[in-house]
PDB file of N, CA and C in Angstrom:
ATOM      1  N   UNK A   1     187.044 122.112 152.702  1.00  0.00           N
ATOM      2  CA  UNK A   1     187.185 120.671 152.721  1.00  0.00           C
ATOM      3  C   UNK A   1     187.754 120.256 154.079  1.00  0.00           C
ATOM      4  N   UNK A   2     187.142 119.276 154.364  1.00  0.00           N
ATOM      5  CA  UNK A   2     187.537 118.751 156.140  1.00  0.00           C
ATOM      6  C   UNK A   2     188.532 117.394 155.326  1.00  0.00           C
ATOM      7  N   UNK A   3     189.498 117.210 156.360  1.00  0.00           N
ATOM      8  CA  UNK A   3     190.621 115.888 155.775  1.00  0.00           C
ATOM      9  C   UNK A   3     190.607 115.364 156.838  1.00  0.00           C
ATOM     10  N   UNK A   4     190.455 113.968 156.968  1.00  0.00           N
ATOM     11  CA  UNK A   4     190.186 112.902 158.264  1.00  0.00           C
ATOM     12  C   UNK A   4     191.173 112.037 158.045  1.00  0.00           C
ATOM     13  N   UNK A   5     191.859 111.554 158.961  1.00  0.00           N
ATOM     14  CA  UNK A   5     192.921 110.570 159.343  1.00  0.00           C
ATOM     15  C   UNK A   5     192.399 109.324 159.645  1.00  0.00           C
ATOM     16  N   UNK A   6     192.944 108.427 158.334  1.00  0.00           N
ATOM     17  CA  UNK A   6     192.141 106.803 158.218  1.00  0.00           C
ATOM     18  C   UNK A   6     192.850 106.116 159.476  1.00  0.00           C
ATOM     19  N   UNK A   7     192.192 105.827 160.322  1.00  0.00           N
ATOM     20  CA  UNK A   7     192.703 105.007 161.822  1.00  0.00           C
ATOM     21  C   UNK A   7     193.510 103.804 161.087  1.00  0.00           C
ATOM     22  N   UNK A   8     194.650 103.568 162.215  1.00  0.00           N
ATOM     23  CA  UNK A   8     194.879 102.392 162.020  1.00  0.00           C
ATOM     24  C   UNK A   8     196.129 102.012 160.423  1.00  0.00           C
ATOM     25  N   UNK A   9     196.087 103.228 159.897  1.00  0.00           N
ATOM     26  CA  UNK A   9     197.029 102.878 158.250  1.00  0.00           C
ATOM     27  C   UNK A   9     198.332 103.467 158.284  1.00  0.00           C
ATOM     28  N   UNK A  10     198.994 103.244 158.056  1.00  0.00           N
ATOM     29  CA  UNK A  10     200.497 103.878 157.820  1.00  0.00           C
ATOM     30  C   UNK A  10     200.810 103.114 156.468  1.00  0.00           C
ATOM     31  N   UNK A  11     200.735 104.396 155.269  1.00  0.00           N
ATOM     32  CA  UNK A  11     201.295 103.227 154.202  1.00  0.00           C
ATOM     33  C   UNK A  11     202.758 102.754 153.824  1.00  0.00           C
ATOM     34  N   UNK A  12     202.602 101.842 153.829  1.00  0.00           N
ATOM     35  CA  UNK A  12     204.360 101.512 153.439  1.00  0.00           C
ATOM     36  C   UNK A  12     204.620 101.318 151.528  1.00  0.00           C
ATOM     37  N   UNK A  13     203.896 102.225 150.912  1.00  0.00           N
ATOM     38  CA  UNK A  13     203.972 101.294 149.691  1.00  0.00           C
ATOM     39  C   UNK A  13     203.650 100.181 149.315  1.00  0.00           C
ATOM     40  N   UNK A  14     203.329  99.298 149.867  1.00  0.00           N
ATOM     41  CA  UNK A  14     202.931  97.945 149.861  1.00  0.00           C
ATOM     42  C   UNK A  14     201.340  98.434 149.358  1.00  0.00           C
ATOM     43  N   UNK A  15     200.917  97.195 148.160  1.00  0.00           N
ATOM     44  CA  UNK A  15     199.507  97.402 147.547  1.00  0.00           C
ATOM     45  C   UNK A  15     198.393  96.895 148.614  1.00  0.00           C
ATOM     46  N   UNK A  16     197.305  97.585 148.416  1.00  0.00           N
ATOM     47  CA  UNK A  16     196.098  97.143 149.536  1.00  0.00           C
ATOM     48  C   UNK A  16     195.107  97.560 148.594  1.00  0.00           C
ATOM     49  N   UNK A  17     193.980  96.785 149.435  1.00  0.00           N
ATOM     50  CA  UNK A  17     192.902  97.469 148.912  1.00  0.00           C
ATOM     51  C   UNK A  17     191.709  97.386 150.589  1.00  0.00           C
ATOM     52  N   UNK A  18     191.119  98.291 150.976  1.00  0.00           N
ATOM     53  CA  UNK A  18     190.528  97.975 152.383  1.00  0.00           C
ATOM     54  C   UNK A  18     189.235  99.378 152.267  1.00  0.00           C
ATOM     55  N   UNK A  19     188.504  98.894 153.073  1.00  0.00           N
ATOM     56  CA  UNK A  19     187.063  99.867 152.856  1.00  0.00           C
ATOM     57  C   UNK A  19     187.001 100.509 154.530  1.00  0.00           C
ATOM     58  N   UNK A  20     186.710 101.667 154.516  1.00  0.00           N
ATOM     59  CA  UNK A  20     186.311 102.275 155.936  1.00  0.00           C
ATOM     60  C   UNK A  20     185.736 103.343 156.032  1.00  0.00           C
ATOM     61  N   UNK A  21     184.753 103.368 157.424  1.00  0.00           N
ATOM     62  CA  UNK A  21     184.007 104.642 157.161  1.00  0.00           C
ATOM     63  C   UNK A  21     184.604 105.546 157.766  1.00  0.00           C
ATOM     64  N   UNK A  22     184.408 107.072 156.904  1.00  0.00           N
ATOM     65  CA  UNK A  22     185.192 108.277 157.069  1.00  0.00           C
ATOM     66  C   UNK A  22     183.872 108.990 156.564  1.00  0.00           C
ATOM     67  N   UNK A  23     183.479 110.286 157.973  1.00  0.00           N
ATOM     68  CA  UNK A  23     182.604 110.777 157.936  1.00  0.00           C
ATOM     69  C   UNK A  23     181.477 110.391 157.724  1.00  0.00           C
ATOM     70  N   UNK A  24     180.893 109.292 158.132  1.00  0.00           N
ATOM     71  CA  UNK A  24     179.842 108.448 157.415  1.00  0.00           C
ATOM     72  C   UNK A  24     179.888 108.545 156.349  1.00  0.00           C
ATOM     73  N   UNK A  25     180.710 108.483 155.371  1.00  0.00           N
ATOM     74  CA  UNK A  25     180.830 107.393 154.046  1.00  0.00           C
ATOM     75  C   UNK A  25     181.630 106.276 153.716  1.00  0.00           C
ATOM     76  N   UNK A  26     181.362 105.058 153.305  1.00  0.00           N
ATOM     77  CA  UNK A  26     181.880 104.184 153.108  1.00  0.00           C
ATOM     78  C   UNK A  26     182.755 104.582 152.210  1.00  0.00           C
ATOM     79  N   UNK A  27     184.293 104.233 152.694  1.00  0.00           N
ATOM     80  CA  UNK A  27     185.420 104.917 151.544  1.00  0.00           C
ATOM     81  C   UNK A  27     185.928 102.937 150.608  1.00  0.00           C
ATOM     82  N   UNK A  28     186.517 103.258 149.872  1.00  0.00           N
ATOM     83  CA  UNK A  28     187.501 102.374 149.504  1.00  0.00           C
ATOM     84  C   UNK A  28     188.934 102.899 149.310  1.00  0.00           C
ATOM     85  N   UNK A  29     189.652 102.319 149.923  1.00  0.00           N
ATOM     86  CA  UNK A  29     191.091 103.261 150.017  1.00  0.00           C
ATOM     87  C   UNK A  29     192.465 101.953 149.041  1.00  0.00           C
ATOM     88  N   UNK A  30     192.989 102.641 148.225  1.00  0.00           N
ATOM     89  CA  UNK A  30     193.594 101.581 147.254  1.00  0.00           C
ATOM     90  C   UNK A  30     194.893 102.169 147.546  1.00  0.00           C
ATOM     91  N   UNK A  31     195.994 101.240 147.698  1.00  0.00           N
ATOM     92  CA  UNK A  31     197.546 101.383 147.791  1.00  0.00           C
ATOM     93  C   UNK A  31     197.922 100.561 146.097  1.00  0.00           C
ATOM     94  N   UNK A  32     198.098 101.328 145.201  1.00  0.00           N
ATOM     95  CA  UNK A  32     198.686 100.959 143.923  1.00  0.00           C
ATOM     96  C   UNK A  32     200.078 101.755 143.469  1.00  0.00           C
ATOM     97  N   UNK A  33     200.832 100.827 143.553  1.00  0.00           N
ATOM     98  CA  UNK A  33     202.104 101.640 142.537  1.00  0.00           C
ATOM     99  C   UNK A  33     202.354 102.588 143.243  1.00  0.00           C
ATOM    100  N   UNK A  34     202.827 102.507 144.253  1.00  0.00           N
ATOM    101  CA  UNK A  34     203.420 103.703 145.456  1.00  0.00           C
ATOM    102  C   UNK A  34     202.638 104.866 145.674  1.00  0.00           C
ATOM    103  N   UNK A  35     200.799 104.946 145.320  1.00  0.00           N
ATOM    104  CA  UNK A  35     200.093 105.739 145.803  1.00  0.00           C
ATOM    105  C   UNK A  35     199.194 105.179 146.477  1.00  0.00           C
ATOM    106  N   UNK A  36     198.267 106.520 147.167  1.00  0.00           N
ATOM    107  CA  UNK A  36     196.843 105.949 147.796  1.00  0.00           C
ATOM    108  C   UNK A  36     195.654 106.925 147.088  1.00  0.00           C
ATOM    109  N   UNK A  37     194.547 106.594 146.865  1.00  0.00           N
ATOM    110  CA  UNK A  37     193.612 106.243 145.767  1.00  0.00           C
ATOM    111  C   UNK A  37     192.288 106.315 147.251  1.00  0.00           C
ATOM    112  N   UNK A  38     191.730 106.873 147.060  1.00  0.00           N
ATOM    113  CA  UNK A  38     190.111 106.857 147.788  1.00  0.00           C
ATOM    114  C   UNK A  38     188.880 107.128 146.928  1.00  0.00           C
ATOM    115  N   UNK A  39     187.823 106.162 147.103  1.00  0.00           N
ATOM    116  CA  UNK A  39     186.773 106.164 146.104  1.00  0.00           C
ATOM    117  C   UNK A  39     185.676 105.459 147.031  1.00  0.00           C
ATOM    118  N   UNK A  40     184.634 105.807 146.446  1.00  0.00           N
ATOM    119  CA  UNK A  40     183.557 105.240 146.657  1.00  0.00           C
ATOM    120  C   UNK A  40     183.120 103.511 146.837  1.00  0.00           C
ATOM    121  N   UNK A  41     182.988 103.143 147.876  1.00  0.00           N
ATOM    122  CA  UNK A  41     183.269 101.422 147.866  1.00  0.00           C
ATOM    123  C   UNK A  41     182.176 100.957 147.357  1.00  0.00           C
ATOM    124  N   UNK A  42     181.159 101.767 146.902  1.00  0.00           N
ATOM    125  CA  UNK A  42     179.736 100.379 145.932  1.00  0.00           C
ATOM    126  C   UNK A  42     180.114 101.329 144.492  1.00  0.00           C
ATOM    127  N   UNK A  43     179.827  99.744 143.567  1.00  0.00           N
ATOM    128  CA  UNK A  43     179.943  99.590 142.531  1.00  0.00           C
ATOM    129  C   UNK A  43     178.184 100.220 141.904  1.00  0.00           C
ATOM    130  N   UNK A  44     178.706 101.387 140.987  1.00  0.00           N
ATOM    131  CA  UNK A  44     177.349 101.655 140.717  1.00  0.00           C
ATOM    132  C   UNK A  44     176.594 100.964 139.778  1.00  0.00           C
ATOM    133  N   UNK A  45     176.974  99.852 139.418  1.00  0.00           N
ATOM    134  CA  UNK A  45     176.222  98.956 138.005  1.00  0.00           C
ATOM    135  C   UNK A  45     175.574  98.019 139.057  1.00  0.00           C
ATOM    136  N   UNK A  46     175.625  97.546 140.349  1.00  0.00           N
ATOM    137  CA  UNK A  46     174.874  96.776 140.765  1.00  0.00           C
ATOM    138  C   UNK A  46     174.850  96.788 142.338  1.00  0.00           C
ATOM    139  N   UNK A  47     175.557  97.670 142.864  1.00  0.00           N
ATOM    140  CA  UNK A  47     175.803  97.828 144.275  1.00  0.00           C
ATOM    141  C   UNK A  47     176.880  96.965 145.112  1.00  0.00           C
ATOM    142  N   UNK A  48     177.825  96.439 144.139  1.00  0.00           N
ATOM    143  CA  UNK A  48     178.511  95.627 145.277  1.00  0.00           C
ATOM    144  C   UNK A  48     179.800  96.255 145.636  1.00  0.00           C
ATOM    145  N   UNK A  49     180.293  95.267 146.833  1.00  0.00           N
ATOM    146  CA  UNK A  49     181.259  95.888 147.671  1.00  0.00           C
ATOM    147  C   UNK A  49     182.583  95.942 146.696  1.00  0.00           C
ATOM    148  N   UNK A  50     183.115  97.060 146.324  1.00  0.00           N
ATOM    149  CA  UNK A  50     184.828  97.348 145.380  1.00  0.00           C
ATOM    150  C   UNK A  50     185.341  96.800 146.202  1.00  0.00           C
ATOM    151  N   UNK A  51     185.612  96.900 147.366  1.00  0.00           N
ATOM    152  CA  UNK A  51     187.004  96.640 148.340  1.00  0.00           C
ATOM    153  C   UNK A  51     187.233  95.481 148.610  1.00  0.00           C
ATOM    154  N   UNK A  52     186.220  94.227 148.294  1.00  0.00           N
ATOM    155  CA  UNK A  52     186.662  92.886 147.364  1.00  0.00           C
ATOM    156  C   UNK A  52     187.296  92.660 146.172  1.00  0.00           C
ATOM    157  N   UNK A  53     187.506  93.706 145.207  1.00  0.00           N
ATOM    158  CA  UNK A  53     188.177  93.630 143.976  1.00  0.00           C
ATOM    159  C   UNK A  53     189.733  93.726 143.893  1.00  0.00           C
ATOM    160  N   UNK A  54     190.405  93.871 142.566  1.00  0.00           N
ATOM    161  CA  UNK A  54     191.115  93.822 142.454  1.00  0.00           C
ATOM    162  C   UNK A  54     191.980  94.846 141.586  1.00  0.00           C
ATOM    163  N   UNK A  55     192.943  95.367 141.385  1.00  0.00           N
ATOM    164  CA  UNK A  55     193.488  96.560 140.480  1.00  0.00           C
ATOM    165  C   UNK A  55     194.422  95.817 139.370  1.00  0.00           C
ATOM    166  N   UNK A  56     193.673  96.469 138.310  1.00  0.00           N
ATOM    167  CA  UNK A  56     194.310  95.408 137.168  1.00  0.00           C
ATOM    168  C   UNK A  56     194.555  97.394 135.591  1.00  0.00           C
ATOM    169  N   UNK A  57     195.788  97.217 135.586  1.00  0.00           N
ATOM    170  CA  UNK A  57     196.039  98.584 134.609  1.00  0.00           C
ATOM    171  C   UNK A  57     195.381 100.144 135.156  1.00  0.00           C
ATOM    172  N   UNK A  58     195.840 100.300 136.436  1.00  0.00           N
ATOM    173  CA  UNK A  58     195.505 101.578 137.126  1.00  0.00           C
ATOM    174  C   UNK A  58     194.361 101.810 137.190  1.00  0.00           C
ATOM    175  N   UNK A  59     193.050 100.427 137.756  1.00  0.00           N
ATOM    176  CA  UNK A  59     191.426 100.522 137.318  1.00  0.00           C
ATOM    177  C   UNK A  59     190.780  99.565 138.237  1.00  0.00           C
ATOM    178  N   UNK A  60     190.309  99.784 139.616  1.00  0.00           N
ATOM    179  CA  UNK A  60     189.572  98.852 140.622  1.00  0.00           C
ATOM    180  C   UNK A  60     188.750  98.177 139.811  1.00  0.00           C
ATOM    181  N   UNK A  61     188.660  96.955 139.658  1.00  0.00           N
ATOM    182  CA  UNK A  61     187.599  95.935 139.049  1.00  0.00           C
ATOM    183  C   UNK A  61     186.798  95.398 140.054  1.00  0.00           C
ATOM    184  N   UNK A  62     185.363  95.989 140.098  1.00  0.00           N
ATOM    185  CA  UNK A  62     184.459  94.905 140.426  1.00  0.00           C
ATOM    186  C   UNK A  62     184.344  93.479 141.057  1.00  0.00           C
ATOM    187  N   UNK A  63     184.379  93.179 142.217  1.00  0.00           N
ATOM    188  CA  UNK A  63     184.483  91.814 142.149  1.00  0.00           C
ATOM    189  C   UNK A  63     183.800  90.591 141.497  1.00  0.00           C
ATOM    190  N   UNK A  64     182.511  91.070 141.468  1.00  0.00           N
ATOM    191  CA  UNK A  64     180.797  90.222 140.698  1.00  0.00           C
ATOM    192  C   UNK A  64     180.986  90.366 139.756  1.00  0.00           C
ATOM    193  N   UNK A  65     180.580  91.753 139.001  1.00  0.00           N
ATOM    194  CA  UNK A  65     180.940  91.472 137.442  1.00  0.00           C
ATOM    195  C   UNK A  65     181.858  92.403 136.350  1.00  0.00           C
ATOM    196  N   UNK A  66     182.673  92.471 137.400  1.00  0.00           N
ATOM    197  CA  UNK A  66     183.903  92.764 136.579  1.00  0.00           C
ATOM    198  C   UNK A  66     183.820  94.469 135.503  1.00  0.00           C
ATOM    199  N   UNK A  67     182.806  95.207 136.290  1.00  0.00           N
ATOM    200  CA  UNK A  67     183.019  96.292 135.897  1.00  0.00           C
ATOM    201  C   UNK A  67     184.351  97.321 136.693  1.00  0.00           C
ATOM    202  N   UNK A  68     184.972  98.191 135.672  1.00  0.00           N
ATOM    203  CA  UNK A  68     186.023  98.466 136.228  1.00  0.00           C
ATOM    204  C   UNK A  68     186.507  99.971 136.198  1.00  0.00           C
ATOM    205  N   UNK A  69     186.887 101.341 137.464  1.00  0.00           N
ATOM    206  CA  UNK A  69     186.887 102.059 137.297  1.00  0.00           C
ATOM    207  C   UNK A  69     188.047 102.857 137.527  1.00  0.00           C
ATOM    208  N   UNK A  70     188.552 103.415 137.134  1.00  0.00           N
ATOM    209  CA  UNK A  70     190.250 104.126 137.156  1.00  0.00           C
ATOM    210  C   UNK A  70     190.324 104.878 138.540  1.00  0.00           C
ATOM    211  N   UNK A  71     191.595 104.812 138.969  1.00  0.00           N
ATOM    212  CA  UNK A  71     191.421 105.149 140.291  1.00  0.00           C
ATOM    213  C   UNK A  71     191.517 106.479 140.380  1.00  0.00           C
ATOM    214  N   UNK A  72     192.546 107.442 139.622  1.00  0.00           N
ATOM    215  CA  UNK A  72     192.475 108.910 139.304  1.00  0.00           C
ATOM    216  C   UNK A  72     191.105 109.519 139.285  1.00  0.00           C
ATOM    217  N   UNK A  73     190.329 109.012 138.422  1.00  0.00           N
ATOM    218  CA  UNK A  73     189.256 109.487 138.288  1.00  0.00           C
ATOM    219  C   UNK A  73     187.983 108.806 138.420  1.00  0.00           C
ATOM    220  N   UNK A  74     187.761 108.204 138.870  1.00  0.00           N
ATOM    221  CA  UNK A  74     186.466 107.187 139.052  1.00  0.00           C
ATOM    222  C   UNK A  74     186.082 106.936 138.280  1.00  0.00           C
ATOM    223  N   UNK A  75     186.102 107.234 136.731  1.00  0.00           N
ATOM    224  CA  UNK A  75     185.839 107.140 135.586  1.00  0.00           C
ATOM    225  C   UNK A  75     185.469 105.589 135.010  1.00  0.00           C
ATOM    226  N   UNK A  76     184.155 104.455 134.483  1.00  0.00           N
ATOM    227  CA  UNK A  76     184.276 103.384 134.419  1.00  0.00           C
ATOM    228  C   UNK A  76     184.838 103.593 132.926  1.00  0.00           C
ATOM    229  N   UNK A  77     184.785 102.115 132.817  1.00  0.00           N
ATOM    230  CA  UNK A  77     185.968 101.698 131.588  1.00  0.00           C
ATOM    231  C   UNK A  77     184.492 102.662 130.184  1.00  0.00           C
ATOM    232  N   UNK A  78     185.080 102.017 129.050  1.00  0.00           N
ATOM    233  CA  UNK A  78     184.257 102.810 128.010  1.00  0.00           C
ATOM    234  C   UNK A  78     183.574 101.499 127.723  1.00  0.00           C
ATOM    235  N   UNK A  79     182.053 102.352 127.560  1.00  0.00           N
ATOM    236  CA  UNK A  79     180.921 102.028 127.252  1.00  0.00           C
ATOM    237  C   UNK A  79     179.961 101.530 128.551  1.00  0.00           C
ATOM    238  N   UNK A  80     180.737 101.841 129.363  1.00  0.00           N
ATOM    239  CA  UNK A  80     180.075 101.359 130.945  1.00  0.00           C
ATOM    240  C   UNK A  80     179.011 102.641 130.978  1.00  0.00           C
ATOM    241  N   UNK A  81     179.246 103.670 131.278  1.00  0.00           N
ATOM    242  CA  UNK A  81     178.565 104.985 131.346  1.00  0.00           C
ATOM    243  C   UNK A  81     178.268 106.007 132.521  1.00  0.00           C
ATOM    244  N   UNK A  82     179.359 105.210 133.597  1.00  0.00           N
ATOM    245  CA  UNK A  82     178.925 105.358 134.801  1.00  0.00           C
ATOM    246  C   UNK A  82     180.642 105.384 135.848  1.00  0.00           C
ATOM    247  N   UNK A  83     180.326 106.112 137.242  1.00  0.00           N
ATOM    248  CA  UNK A  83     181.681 106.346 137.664  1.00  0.00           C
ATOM    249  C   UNK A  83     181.237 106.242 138.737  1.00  0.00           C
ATOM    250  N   UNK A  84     182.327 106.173 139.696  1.00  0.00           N
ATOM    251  CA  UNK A  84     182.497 106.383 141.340  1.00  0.00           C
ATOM    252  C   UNK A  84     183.331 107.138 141.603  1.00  0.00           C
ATOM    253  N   UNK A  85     182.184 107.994 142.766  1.00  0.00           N
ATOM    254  CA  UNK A  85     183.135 109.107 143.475  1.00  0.00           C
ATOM    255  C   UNK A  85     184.667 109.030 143.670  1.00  0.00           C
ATOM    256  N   UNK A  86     185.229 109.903 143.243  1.00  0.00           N
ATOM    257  CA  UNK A  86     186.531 109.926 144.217  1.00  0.00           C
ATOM    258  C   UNK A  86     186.847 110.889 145.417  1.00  0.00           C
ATOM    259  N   UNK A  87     187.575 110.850 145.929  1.00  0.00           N
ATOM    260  CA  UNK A  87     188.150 111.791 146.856  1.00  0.00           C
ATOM    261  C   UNK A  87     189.575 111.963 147.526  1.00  0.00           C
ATOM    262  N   UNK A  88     190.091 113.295 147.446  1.00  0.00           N
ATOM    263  CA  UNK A  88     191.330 113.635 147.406  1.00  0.00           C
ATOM    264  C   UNK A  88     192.346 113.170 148.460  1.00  0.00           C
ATOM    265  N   UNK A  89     193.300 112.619 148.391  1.00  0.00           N
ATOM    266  CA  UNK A  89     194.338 111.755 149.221  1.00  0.00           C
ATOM    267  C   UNK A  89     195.455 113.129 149.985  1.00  0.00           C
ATOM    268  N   UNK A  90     196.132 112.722 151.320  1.00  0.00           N
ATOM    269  CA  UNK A  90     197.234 113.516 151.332  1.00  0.00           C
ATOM    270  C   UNK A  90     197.671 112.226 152.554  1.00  0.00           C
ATOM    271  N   UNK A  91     199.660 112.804 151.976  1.00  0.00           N
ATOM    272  CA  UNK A  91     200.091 111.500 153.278  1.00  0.00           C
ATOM    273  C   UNK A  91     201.164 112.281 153.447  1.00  0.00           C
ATOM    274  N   UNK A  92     200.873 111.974 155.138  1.00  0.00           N
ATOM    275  CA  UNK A  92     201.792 112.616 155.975  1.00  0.00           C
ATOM    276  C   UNK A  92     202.480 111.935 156.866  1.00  0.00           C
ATOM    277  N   UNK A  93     203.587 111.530 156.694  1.00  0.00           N
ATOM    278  CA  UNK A  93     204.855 110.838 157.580  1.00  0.00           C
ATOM    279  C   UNK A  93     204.062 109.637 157.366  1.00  0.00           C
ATOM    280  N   UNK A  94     203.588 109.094 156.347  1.00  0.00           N
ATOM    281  CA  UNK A  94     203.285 107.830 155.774  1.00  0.00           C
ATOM    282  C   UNK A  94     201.352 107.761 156.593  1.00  0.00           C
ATOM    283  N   UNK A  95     201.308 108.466 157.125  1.00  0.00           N
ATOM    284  CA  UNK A  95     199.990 108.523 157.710  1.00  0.00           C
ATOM    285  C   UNK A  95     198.734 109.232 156.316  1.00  0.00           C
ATOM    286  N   UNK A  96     197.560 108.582 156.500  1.00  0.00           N
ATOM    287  CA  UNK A  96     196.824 108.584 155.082  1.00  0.00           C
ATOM    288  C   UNK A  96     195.698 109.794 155.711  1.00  0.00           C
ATOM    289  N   UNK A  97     195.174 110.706 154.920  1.00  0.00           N
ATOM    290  CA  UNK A  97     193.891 111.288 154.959  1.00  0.00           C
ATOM    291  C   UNK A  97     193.620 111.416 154.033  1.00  0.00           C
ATOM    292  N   UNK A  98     192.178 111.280 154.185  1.00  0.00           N
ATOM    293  CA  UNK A  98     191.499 111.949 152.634  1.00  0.00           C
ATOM    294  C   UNK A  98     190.532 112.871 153.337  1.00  0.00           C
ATOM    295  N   UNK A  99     190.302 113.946 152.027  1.00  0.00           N
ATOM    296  CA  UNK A  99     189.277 114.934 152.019  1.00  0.00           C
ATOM    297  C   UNK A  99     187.739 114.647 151.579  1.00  0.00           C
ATOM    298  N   UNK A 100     187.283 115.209 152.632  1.00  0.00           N
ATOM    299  CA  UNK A 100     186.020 115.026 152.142  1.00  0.00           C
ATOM    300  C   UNK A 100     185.261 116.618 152.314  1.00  0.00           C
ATOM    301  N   UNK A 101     184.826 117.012 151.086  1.00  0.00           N
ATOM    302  CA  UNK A 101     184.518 117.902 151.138  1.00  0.00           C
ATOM    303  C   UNK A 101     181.957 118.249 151.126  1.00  0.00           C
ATOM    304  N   UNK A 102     181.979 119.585 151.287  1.00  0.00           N
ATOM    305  CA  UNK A 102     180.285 119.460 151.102  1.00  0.00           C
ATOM    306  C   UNK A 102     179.972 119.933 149.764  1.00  0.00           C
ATOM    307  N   UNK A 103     178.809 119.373 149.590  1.00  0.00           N
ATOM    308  CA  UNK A 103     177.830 119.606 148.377  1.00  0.00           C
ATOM    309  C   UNK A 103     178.123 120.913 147.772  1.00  0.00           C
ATOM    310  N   UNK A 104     178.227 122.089 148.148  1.00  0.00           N
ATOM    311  CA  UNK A 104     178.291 123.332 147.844  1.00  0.00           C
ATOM    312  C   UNK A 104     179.712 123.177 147.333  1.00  0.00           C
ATOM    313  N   UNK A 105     180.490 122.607 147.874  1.00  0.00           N
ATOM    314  CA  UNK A 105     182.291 122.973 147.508  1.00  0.00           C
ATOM    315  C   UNK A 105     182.136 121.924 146.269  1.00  0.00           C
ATOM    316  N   UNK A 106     181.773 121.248 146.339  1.00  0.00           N
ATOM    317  CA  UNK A 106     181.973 120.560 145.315  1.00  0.00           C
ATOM    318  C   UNK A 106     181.449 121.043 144.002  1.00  0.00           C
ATOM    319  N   UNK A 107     180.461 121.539 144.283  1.00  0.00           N
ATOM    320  CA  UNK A 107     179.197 122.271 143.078  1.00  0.00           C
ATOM    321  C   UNK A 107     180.679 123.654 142.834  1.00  0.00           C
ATOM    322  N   UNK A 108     180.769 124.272 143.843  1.00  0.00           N
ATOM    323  CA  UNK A 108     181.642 125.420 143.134  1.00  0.00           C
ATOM    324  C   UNK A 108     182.919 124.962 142.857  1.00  0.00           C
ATOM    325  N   UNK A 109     183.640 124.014 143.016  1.00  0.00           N
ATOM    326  CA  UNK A 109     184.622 123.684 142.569  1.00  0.00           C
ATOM    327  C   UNK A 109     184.674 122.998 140.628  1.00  0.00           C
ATOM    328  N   UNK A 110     183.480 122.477 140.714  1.00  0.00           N
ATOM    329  CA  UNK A 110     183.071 122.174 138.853  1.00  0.00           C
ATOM    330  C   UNK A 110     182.624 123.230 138.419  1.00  0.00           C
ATOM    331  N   UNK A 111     182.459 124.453 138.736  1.00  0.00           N
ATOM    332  CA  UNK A 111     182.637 125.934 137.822  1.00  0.00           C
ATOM    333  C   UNK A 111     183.666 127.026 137.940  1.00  0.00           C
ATOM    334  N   UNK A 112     184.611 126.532 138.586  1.00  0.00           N
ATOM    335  CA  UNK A 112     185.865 127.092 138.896  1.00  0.00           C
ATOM    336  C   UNK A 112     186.805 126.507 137.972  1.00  0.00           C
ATOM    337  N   UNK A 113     187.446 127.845 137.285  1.00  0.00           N
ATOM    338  CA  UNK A 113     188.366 127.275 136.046  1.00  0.00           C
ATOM    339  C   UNK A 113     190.106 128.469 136.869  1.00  0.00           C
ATOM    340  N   UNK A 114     190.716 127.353 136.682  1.00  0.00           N
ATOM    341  CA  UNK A 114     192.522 128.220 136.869  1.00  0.00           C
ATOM    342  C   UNK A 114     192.848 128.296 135.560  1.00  0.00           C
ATOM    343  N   UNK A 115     193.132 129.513 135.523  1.00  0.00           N
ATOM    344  CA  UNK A 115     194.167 129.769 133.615  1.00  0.00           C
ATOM    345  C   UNK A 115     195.278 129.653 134.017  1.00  0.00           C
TER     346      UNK A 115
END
């Protein structure tokens, strides 16, 4: 996994919500409740931009139509059927990276079990 340093952020705790590209992907990067949160910035029910939305019970909402997905896990609400990527956070001296890892790591990381 490669970890890239979001230009420009130092979090202070303070809530945000802001979109940027990291590695050519459009990230959405969320400051909630004294963490940071990186996900996928289009909404997969219709393509629109997350990083217009809002965080309402630990869950980016949609700005258009209010579909809504947990930030832990990209997971949409129930009965939606559908999720957005996430990707793994680390902060250092308040400075933000996230990981972005390749196709292969990812594929072997969902058949990799720790006892």
């Amino acid at each position: 996994m490669q970890w890239y340093k979001v230009p420009d952020l130092n979090f202070t705790g303070q809530p945000f919500i802001r979109k940027e590209k990291i590695a050519g992907k459009q990230i959405c990067l969320v400051g909630y409740e004294g963490e940071v949160f990186a996900m996928g910035s289009r909404c997969p029910h219709a393509g629109e931009d997350l990083s217009g939305g809002w965080c309402k019970d630990g869950k980016l909402v949609c700005p258009v139509h209010r579909y809504s997905y947990q930030l832990t896990t990209g997971r949409g609400s129930p009965g939606q059927n559908d999720y957005v990527e996430t990707y793994p956070v680390k902060l250092k001296r308040n400075e933000v990276y996230v990981g972005i890892g390749s196709f292969w790591e990812k594929l072997k990381a969902m058949f990799t079990f720790e006892e």
